[in-house]
N, C-alpha and C. Protein backbone atom coordinates (compact mmCIF):
# COMPACT_ATOMS: atom_id res chain seq x y z
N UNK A 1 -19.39 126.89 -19.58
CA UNK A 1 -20.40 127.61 -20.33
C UNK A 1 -19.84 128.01 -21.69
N UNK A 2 -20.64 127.99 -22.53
CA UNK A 2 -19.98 128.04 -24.05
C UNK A 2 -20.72 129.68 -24.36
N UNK A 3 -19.90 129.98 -25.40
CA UNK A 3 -20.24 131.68 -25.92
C UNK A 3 -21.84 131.89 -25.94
N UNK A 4 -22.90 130.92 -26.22
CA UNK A 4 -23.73 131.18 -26.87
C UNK A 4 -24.58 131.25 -25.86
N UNK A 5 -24.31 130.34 -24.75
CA UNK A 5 -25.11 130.04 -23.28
C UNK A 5 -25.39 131.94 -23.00
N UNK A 6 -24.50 132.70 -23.16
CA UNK A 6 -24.13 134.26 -22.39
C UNK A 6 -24.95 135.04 -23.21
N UNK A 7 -25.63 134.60 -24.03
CA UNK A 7 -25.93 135.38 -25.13
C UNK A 7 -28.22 135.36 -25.35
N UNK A 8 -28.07 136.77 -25.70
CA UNK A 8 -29.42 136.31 -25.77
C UNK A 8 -30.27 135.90 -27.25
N UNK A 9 -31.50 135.29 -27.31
CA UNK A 9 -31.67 134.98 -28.28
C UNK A 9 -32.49 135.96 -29.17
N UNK A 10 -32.53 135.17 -30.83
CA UNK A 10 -32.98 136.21 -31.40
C UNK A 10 -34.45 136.73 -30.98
N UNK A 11 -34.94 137.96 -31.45
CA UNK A 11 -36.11 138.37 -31.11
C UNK A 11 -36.44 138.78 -29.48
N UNK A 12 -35.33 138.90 -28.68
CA UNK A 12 -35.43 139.05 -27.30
C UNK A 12 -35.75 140.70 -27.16
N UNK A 13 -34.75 141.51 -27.78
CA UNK A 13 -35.06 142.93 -27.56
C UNK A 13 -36.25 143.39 -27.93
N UNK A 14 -36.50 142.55 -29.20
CA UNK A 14 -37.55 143.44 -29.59
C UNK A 14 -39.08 143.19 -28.82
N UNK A 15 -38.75 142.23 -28.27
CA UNK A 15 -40.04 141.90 -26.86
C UNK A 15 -39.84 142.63 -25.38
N UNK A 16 -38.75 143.03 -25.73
CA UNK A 16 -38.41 144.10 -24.72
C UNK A 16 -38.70 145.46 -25.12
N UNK A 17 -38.85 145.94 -25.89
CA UNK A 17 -39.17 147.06 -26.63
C UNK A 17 -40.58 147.21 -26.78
N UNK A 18 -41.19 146.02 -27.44
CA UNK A 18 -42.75 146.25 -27.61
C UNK A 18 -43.35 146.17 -25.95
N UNK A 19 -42.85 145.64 -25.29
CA UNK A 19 -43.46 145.70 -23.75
C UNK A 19 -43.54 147.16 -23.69
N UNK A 20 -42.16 147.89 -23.73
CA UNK A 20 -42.13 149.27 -23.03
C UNK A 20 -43.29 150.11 -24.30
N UNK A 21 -43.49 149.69 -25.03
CA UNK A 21 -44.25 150.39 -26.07
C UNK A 21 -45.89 150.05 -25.79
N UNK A 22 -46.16 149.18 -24.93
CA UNK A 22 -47.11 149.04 -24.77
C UNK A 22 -47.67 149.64 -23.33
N UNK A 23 -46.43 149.95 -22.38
CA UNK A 23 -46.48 150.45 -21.24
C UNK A 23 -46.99 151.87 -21.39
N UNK A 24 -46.26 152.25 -22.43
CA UNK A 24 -45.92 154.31 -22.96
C UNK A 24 -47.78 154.03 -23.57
N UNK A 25 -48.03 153.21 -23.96
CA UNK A 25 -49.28 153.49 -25.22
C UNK A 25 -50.57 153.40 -23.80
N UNK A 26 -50.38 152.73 -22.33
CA UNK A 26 -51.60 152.44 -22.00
C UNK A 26 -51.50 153.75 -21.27
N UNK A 27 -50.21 154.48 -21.06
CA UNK A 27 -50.26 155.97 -20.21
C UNK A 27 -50.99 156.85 -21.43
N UNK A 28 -50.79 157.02 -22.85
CA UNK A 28 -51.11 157.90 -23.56
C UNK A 28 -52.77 157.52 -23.70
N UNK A 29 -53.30 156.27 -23.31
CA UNK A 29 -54.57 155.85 -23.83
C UNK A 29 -55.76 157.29 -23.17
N UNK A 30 -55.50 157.84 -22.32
CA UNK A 30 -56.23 158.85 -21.54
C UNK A 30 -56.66 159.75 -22.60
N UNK A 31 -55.04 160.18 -23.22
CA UNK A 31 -55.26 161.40 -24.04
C UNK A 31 -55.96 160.92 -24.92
N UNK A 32 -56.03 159.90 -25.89
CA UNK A 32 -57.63 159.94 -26.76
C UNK A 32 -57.89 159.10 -26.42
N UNK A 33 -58.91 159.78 -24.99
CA UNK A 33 -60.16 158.96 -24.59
C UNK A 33 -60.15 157.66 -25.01
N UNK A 34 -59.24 156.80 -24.85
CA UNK A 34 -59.56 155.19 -25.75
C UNK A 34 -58.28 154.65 -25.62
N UNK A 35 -58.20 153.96 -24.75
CA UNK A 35 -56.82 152.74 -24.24
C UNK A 35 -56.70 151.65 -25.43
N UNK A 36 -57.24 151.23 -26.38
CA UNK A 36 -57.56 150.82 -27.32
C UNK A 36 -55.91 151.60 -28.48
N UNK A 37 -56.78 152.71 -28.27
CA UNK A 37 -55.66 153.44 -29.44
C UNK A 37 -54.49 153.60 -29.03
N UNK A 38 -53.94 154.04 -27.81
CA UNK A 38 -53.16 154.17 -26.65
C UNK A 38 -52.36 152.89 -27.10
N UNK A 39 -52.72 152.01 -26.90
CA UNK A 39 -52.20 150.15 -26.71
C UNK A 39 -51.51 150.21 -28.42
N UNK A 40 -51.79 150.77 -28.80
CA UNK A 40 -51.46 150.39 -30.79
C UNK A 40 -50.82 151.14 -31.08
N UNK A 41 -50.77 152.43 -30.49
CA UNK A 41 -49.76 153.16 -30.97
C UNK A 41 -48.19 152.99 -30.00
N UNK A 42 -48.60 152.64 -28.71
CA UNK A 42 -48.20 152.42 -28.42
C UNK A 42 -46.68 150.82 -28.83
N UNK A 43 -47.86 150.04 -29.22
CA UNK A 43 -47.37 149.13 -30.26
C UNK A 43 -46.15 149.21 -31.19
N UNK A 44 -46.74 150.26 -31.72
CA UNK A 44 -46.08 150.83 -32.95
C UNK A 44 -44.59 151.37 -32.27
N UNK A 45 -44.93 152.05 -31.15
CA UNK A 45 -43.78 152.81 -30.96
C UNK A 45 -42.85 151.69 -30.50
N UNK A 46 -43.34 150.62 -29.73
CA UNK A 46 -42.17 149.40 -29.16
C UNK A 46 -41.83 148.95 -30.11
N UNK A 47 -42.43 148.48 -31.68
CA UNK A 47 -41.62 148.12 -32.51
C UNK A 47 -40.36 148.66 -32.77
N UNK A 48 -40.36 149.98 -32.93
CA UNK A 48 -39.45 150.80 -33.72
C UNK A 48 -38.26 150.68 -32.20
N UNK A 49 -38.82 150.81 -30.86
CA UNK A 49 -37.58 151.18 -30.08
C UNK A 49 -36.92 149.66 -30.10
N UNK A 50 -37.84 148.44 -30.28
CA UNK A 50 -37.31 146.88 -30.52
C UNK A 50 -36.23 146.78 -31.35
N UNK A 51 -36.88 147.34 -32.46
CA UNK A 51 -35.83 146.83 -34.07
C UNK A 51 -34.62 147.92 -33.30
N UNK A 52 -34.85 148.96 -32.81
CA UNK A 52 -33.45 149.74 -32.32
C UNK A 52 -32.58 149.13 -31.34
N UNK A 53 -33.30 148.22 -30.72
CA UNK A 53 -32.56 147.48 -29.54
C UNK A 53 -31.55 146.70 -30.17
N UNK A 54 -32.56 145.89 -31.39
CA UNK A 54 -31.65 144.65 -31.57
C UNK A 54 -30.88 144.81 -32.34
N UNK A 55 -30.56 146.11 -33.16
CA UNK A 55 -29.68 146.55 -34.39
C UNK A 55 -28.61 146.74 -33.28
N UNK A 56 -28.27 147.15 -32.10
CA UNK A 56 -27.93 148.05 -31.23
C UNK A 56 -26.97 146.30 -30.38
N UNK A 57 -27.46 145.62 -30.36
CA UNK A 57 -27.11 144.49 -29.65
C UNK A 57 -26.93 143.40 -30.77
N UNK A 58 -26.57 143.48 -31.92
CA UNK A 58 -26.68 142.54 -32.65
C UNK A 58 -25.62 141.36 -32.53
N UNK A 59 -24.10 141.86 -32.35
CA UNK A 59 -23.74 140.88 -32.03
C UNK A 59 -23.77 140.07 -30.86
N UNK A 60 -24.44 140.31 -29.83
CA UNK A 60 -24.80 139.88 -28.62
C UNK A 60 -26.21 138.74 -28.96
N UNK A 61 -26.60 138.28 -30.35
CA UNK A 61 -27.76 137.83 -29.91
C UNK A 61 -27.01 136.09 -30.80
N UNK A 62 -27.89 135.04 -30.74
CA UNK A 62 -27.74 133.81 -30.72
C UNK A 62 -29.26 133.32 -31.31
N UNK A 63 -28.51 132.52 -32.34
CA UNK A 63 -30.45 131.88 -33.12
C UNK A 63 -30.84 131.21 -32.39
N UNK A 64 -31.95 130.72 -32.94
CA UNK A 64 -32.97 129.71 -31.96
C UNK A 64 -32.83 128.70 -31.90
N UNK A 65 -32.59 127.89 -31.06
CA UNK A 65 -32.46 126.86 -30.94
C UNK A 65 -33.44 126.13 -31.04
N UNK A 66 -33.89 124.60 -31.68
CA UNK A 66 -34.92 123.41 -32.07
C UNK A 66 -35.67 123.81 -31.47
N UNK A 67 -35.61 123.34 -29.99
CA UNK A 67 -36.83 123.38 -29.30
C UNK A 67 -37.00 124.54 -28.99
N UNK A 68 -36.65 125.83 -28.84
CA UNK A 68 -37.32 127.06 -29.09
C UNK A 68 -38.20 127.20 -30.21
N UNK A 69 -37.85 127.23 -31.39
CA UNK A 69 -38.54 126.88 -32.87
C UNK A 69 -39.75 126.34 -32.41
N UNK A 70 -39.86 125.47 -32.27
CA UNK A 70 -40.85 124.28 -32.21
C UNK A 70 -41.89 124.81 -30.84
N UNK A 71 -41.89 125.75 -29.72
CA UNK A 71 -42.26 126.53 -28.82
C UNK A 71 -42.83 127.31 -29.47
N UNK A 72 -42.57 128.14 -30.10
CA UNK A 72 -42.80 129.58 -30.63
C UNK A 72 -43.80 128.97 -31.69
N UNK A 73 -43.84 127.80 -32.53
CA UNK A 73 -44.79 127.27 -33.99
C UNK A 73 -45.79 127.28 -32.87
N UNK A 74 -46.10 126.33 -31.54
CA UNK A 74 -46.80 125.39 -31.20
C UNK A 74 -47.85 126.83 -30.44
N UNK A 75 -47.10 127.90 -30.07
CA UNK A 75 -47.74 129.31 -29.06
C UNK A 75 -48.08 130.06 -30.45
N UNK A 76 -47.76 129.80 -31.69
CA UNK A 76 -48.14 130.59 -32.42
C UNK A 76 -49.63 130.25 -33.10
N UNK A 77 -49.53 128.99 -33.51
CA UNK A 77 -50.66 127.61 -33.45
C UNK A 77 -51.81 128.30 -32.17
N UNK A 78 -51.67 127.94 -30.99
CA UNK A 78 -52.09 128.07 -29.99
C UNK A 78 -52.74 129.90 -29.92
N UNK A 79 -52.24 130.45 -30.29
CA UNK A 79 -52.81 131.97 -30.42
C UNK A 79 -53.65 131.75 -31.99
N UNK A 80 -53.38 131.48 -32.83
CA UNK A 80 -54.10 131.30 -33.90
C UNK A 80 -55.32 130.99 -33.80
N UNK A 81 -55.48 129.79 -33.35
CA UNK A 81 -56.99 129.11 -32.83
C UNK A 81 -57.80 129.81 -32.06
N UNK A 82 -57.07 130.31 -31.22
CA UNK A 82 -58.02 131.18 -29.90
C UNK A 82 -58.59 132.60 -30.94
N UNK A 83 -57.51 132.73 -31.72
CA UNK A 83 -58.49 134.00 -32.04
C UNK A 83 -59.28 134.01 -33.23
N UNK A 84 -59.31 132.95 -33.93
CA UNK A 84 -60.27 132.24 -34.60
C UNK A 84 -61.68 132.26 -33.79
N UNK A 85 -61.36 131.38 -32.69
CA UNK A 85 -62.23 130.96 -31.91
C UNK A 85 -63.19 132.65 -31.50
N UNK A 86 -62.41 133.07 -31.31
CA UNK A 86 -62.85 134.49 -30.65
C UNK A 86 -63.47 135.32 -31.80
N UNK A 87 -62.93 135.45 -32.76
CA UNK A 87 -63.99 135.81 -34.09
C UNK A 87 -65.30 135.81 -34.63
N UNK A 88 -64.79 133.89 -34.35
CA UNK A 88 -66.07 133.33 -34.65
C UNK A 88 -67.45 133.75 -33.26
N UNK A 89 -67.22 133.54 -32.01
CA UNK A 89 -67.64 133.84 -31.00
C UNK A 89 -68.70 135.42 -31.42
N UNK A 90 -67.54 136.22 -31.56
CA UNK A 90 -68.26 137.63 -31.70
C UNK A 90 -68.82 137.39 -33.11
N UNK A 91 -69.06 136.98 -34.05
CA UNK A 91 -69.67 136.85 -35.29
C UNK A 91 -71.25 136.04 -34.79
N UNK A 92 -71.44 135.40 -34.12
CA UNK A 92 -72.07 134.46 -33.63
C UNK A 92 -73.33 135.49 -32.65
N UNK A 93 -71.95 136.27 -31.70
CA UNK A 93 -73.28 137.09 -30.68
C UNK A 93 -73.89 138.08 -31.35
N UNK A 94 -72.57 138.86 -32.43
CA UNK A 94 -73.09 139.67 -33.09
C UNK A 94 -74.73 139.47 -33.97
N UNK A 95 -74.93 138.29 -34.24
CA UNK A 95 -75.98 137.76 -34.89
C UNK A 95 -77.11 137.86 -34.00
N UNK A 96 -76.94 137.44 -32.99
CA UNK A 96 -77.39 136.68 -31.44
C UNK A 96 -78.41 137.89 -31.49
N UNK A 97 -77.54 139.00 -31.56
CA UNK A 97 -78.08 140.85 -31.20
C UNK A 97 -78.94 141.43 -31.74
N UNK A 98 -78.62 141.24 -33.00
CA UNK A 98 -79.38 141.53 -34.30
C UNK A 98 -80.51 141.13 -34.68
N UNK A 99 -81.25 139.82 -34.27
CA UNK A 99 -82.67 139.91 -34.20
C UNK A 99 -83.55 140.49 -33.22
């Protein structure tokens, strides 16, 4: 096994961080009435404990390798469209409603 195999890659903590930030945000969603807001602030807060993770582990992490790269374009692609798609969708019913 070579150094890099042991090692995690970039952007790992901070998906570990926004998880737990999204966990903390769907418990707070109660307090204003709205899981919505809960989920975003929550957001917010996993960023900040993320970027703390990975400042915190930095030399422990390893770039991306090709075909990671090329994963992450193709899921990023792939989320792009859908929420295009989903835009357009609610722009569409929204109309649908309105007469």
């Amino acid at each position: 096994m070579s150094k890099n195999e042991r090692k995690h890659r970039q952007g790992y903590w901070m998906g570990i961080g926004i998880s737990i930030g999204i966990a903390l945000g769907a418990a707070f969603g109660p307090i204003f009435d709205n899981f919505g807001v809960g989920i975003g602030i929550g957001v917010a807060i996993g960023a900040g404990i993320g970027s703390a993770l990975e400042q915190r582990h930095k030399d422990e992490l390893r770039p991306l390798t090709e075909q990671e790269k090329k994963r992450q374009r193709r899921v990023i692609l792939i989320g792009l469209a859908l929420t295009t798609l989903l835009v357009f969708a609610s722009i569409l019913l929204l109309f649908q409603t309105k007469r």
